[in-house]
N, C-alpha and C. Protein backbone atom coordinates (compact mmCIF):
# COMPACT_ATOMS: atom_id res chain seq x y z
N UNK A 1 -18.79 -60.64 5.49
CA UNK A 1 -18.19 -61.53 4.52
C UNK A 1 -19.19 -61.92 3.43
N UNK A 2 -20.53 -62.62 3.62
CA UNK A 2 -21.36 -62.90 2.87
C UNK A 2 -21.77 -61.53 1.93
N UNK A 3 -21.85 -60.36 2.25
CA UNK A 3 -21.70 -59.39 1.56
C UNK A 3 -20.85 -58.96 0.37
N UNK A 4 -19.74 -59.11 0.42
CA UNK A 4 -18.83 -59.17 -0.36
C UNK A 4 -18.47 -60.12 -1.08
N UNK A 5 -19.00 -61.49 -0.68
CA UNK A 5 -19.09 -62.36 -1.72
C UNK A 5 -20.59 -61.94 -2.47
N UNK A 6 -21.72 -61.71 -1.98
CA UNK A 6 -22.78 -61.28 -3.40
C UNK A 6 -22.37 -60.41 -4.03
N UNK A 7 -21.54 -59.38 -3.39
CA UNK A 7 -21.22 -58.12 -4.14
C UNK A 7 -19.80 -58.76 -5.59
N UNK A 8 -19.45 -59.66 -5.27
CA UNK A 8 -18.27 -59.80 -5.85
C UNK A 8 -19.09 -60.83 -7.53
N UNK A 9 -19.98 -61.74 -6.61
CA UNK A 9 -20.60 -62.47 -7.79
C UNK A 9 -21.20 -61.80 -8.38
N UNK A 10 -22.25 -61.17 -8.48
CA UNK A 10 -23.71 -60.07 -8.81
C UNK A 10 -22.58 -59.36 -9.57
N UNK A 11 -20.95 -58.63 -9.49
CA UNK A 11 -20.34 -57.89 -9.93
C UNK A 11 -19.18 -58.62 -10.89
N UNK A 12 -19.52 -60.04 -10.99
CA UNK A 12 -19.04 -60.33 -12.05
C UNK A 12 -19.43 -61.54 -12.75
N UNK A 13 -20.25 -61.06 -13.87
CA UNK A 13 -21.45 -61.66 -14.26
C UNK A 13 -20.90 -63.18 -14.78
N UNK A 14 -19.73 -63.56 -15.55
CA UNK A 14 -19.27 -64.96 -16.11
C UNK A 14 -19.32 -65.89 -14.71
N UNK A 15 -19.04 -65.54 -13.84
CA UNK A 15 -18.91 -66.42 -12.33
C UNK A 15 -20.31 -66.60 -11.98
N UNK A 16 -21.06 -65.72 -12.02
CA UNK A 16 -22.35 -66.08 -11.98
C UNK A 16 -22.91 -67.02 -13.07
N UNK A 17 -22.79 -66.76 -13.50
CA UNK A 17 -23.29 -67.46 -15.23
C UNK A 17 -23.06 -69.62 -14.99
N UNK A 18 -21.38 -68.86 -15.09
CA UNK A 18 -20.90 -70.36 -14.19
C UNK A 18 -21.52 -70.93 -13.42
N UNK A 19 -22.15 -70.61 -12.12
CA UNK A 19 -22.44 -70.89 -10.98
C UNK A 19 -23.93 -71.50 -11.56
N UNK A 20 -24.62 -71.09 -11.94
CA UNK A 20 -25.68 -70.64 -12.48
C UNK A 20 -26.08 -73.00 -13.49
N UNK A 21 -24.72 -72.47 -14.23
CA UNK A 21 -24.80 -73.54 -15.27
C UNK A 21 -24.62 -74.98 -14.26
N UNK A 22 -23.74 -74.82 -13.73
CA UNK A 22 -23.28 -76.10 -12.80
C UNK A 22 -24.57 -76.42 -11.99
N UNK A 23 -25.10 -75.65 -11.30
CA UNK A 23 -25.97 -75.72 -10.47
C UNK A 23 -27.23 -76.25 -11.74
N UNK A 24 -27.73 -75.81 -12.29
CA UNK A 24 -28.66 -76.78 -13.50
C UNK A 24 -28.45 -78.34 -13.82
N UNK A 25 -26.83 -78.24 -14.20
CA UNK A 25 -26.66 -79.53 -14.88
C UNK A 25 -26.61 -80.14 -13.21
N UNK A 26 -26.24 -80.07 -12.35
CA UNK A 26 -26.95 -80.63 -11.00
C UNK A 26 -27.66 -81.50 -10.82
N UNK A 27 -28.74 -80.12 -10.61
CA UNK A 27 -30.42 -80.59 -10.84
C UNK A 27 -30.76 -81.63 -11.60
N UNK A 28 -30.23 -81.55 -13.09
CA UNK A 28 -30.44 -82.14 -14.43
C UNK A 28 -29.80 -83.84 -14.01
N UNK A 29 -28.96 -83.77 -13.22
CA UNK A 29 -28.37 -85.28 -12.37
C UNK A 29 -27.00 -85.77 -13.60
N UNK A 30 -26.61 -84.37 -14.29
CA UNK A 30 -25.77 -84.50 -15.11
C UNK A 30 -24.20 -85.17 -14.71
N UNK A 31 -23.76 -85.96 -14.82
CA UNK A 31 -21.90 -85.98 -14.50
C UNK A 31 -21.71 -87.14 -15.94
N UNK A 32 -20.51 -86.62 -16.61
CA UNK A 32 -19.90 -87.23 -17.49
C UNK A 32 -19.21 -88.26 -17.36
N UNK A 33 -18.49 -88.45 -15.88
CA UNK A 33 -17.53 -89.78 -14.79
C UNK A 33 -16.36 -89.00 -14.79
N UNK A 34 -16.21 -87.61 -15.47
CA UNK A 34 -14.79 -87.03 -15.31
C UNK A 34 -15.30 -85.93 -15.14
N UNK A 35 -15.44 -85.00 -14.08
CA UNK A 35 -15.52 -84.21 -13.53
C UNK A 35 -14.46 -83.14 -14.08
N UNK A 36 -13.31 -83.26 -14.29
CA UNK A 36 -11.97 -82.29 -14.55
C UNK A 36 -13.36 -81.66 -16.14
N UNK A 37 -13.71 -82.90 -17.12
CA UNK A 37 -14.00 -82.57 -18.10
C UNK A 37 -15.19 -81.69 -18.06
N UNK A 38 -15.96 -82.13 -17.22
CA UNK A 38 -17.08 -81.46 -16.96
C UNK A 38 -17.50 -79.84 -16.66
N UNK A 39 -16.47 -79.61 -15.53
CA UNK A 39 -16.09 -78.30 -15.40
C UNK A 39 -15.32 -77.43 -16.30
N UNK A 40 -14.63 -77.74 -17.39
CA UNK A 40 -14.07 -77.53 -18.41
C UNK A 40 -15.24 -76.96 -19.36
N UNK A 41 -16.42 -78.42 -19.57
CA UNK A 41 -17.15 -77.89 -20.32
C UNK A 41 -18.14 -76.44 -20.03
N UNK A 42 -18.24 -77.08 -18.66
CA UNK A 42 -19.32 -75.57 -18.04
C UNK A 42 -18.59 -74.48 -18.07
N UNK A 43 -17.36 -74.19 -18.03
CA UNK A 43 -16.70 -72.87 -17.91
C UNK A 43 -16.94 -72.09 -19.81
N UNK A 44 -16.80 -73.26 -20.31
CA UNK A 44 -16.60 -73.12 -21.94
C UNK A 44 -18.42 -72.33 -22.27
N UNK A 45 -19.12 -73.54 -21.59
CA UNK A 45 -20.58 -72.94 -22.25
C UNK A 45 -20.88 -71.45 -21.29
N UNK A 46 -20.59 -70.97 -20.00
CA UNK A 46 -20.76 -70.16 -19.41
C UNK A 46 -20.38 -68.68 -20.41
N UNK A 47 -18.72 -68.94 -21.10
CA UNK A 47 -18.11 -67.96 -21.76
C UNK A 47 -19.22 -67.89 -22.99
N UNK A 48 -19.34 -68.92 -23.36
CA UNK A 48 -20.45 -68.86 -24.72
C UNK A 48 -21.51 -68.20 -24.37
N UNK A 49 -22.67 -68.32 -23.21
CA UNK A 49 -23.76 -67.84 -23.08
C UNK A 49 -23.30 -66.31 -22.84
N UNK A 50 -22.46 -65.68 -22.09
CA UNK A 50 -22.24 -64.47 -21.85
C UNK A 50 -21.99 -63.66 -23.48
N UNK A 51 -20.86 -64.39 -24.07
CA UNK A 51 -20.97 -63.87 -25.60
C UNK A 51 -22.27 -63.72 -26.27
N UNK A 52 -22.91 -64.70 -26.64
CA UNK A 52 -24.50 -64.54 -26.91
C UNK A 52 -25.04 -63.93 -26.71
N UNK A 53 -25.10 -63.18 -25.05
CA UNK A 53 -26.24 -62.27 -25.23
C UNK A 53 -25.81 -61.44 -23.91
N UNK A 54 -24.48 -60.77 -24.79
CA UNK A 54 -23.83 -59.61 -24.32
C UNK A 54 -24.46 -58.39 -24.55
N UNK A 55 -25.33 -58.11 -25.48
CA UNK A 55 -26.40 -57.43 -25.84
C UNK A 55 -27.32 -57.44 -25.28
N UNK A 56 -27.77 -58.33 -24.32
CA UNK A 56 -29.00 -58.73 -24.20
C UNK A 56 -29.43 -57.60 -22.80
N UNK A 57 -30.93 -57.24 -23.05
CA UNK A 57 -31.06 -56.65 -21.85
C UNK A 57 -32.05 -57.37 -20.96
N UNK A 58 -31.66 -57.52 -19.76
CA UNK A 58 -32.22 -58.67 -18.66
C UNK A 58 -33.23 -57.87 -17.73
N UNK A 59 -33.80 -56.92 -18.01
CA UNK A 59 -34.84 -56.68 -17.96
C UNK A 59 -36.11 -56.44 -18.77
N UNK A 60 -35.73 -56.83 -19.87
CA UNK A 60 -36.68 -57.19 -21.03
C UNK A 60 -36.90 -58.65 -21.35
N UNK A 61 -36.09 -59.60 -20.73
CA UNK A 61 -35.61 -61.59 -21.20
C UNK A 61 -35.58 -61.74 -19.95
N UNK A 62 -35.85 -62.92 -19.36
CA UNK A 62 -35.71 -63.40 -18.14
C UNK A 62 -34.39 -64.20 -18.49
N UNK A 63 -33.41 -63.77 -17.46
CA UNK A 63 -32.01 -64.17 -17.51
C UNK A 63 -32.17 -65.95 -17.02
N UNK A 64 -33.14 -66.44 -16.38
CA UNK A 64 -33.13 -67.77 -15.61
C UNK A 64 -33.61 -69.07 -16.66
N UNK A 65 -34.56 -68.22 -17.66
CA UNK A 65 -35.49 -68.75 -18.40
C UNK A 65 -34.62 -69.41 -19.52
N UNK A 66 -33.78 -68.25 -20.07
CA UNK A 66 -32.83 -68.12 -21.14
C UNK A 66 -31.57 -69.03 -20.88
N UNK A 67 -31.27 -69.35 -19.57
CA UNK A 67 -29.76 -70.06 -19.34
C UNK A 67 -30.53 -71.18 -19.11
N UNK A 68 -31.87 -71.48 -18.43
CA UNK A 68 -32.09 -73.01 -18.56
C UNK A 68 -32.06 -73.69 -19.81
N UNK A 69 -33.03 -73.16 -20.86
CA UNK A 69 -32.79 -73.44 -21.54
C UNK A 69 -31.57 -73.70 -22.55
N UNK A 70 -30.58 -72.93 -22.44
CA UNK A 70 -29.53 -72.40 -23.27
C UNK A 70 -28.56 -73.66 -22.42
N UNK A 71 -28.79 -74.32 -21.38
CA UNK A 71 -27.75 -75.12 -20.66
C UNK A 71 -28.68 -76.61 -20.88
N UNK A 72 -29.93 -76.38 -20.81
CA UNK A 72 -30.42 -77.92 -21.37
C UNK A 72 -30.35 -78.25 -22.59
N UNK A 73 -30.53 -77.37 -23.89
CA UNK A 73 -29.77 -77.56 -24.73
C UNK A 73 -28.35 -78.38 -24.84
N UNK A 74 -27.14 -77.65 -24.38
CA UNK A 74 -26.15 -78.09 -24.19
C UNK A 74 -26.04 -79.30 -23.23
N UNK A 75 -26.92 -79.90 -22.84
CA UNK A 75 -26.67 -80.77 -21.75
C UNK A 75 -27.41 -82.58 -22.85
N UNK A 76 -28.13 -81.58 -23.96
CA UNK A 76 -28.89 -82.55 -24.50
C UNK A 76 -27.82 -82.96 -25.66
N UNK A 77 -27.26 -81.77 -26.09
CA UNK A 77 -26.06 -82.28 -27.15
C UNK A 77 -24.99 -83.09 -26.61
N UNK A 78 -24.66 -82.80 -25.16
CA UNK A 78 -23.46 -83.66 -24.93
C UNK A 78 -23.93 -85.52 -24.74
N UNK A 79 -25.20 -85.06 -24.05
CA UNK A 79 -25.91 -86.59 -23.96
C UNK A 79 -25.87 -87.02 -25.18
N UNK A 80 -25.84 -86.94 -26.25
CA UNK A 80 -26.20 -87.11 -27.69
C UNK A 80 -25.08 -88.21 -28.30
């Protein structure tokens, strides 16, 4: 089972991405008090970061480096 769930995430990169963002703003001790909104927003910036750097090759950029940043950004505008 655990197999097929890495195989399923690793094989579809926006769910990762997702996973990825939520788990930051986490860390970051982020919640807005509406959660519905919150996840809304992370799904929104997840689609954005994948657009961005749909080009991008992730063995030349560190993929971890690039979404922290790219999600603390966004975490600093919504604080704003």
């Amino acid at each position: 089972m655990m197999d097929y769930i890495t195989e399923t995430v690793e094989g579809n990169k926006l769910l990762e991405t997702l996973a990825d963002i939520a788990y930051i703003a986490g860390q970051r001790g982020f919640f807005s008090g509406d959660s519905r909104e919150d996840i809304a927003e992370f799904i929104s910036w997840a689609k954005e970061f994948e657009a961005l750097n749909e080009d991008t090759d992730w063995d030349e950029t560190d993929y971890q480096q690039a979404l922290e940043a790219f999600t603390d950004n966004k975490l600093r505008i919504g604080l704003a």
